[in-house]
C-alpha atoms as a PDB file:
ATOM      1  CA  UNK A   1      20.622 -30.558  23.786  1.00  0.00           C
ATOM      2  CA  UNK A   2      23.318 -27.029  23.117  1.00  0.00           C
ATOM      3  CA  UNK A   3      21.660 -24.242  22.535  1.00  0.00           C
ATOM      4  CA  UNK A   4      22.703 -24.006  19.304  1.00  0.00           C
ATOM      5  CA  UNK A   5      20.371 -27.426  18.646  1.00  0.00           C
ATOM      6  CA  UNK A   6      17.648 -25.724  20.090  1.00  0.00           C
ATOM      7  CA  UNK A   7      15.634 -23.465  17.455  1.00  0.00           C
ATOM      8  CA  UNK A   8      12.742 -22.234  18.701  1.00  0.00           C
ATOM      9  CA  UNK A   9       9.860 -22.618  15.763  1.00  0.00           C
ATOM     10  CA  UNK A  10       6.516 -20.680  15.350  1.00  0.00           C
ATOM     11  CA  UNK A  11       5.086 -17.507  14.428  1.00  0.00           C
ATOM     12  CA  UNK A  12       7.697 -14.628  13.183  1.00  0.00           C
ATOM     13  CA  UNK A  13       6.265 -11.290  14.649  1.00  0.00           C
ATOM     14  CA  UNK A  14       7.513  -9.681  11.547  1.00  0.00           C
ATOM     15  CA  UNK A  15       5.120  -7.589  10.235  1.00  0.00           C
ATOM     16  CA  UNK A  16       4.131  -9.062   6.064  1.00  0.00           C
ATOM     17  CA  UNK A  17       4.807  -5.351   4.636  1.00  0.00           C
ATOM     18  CA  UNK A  18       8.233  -5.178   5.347  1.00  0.00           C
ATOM     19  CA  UNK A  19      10.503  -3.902   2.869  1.00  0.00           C
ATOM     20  CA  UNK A  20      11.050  -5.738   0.061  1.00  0.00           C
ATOM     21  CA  UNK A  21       7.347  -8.061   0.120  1.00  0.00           C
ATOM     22  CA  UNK A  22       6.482  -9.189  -2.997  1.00  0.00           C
ATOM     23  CA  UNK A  23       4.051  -7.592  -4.960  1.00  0.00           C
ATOM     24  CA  UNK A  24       1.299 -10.762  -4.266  1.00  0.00           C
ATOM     25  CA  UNK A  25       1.812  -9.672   0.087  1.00  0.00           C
ATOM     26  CA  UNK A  26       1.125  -5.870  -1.224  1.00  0.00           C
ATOM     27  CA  UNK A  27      -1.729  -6.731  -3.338  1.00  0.00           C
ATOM     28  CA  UNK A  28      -3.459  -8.929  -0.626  1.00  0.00           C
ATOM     29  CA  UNK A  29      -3.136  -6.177   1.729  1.00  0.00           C
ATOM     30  CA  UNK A  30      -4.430  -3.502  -0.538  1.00  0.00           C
ATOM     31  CA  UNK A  31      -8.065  -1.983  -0.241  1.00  0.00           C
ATOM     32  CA  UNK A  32     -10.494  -4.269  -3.425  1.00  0.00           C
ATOM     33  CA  UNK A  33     -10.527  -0.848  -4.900  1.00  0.00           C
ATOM     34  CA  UNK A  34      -7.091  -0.198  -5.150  1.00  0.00           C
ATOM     35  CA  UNK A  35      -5.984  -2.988  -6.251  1.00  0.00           C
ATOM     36  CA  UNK A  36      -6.939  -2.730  -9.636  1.00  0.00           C
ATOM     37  CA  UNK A  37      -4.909   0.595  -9.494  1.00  0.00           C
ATOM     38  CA  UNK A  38      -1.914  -1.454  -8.262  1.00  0.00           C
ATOM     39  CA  UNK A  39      -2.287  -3.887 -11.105  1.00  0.00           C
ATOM     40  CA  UNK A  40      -1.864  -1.229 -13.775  1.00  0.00           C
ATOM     41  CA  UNK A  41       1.086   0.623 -12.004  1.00  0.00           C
ATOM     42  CA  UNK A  42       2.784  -2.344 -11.494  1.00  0.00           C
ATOM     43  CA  UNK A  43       2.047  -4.024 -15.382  1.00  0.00           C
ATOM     44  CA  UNK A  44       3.328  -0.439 -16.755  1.00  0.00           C
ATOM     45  CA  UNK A  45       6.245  -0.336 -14.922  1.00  0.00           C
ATOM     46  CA  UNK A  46       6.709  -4.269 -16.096  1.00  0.00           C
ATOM     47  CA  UNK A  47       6.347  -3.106 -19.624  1.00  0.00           C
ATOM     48  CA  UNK A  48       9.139  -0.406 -19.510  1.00  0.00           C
ATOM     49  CA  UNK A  49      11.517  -2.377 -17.351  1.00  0.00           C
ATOM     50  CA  UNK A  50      10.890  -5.117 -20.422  1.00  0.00           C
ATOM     51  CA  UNK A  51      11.974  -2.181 -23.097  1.00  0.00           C
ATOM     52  CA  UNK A  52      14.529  -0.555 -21.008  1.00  0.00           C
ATOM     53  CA  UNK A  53      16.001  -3.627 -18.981  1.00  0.00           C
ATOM     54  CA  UNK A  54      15.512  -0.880 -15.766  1.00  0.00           C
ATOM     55  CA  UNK A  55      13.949  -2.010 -12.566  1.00  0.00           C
ATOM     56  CA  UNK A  56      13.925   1.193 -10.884  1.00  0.00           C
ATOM     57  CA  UNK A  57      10.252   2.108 -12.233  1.00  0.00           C
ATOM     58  CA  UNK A  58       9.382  -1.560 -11.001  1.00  0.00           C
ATOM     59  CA  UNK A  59      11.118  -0.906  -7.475  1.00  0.00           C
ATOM     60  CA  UNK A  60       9.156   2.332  -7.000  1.00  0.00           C
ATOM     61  CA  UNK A  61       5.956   1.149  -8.012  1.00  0.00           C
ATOM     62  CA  UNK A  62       6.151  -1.490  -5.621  1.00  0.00           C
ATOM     63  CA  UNK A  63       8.288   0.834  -2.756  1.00  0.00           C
ATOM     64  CA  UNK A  64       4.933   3.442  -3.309  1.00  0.00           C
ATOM     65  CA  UNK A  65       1.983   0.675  -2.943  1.00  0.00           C
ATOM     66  CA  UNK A  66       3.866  -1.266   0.217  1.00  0.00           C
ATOM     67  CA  UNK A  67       3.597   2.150   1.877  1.00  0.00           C
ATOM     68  CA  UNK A  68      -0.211   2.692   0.959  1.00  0.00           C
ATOM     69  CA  UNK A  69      -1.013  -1.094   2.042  1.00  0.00           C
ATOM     70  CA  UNK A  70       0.616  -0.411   5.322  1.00  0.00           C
ATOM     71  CA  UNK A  71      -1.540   3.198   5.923  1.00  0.00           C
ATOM     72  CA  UNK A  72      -4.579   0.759   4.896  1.00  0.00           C
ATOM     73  CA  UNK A  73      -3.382  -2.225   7.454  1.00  0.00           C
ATOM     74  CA  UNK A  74      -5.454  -0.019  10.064  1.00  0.00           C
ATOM     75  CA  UNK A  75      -8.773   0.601   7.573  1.00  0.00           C
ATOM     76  CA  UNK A  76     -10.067   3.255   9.963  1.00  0.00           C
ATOM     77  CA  UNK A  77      -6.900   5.505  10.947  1.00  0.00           C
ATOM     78  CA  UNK A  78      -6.721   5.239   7.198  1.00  0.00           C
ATOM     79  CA  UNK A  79      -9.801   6.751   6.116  1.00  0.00           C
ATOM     80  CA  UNK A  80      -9.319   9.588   8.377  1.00  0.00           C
ATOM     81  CA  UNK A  81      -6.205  10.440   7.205  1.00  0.00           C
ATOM     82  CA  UNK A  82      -8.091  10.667   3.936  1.00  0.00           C
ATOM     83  CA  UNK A  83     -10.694  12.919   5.239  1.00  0.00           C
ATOM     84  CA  UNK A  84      -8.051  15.000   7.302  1.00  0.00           C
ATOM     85  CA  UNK A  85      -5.769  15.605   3.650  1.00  0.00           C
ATOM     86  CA  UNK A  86      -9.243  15.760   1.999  1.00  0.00           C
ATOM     87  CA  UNK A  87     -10.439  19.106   4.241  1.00  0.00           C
ATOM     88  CA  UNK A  88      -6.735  20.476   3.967  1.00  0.00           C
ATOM     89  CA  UNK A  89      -6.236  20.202   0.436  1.00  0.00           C
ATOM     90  CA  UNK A  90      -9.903  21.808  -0.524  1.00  0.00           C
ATOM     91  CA  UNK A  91     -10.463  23.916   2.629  1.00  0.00           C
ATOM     92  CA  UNK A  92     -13.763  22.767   3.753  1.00  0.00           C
ATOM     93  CA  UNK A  93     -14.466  20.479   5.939  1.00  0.00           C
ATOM     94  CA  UNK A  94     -15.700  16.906   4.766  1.00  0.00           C
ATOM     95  CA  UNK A  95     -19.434  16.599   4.725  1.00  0.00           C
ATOM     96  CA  UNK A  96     -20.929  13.982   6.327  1.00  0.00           C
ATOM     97  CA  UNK A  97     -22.466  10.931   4.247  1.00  0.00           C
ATOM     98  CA  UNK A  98     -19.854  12.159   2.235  1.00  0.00           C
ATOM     99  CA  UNK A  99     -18.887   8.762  -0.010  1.00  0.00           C
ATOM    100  CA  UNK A 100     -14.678   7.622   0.657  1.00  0.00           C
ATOM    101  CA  UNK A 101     -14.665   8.089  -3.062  1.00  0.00           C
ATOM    102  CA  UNK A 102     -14.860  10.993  -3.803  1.00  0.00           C
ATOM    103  CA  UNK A 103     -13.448  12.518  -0.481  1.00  0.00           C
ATOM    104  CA  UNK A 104     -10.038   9.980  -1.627  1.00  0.00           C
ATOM    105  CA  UNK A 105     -10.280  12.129  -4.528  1.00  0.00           C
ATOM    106  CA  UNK A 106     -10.422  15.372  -3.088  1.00  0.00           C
ATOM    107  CA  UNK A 107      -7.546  14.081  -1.066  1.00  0.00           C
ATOM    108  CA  UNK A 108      -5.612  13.078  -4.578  1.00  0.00           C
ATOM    109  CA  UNK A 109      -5.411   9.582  -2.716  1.00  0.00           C
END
């Protein structure tokens, strides 16, 4: 056997939020919550793309969610970044018992 017959097959250590996913990779990775929020971006920006045959909204509502699915890949570094733009944005620190909710929207995340 060459080496060029022999193809190694098996996992791909790419990571699934790569640029360019599809929208179904982005939305399984997404928080339940946000996913909903996803939906609606992404069925807007379908709707003007549809009037305006222009992808760009389409691209960046995708581009924008990839980028929060990957912060939430690690759940917990993500909800401190949260609380850390949460306590910078309003000054005060986050209380504790404080639901993600509302500190998220504190945070404008």
């Amino acid at each position: 056997m060459t080496a060029a017959e022999h193809v190694e097959e098996g996992p791909t250590s790419e990571h699934p939020l790569l640029i360019g996913t599809s929208p179904k990779t982005i939305t399984d990775h997404l928080f339940p919550e946000d996913r909903t929020r996803f939906n609606a971006d992404y069925e807007s920006a379908l709707d003007d793309a549809r009037r305006t045959y222009d992808l760009t909204g389409v691209h960046q509502v995708v581009e924008h969610w990839r980028q929060v699915a990957v912060l939430q890949s690690d759940p917990a570094s993500f909800r401190e970044s949260v609380r850390a733009v949460a306590e910078i944005v309003t000054g005060v620190p986050t209380p504790q018992g404080e639901s993600f909710e509302v500190t998220r929207q504190k945070a404008g995340m």
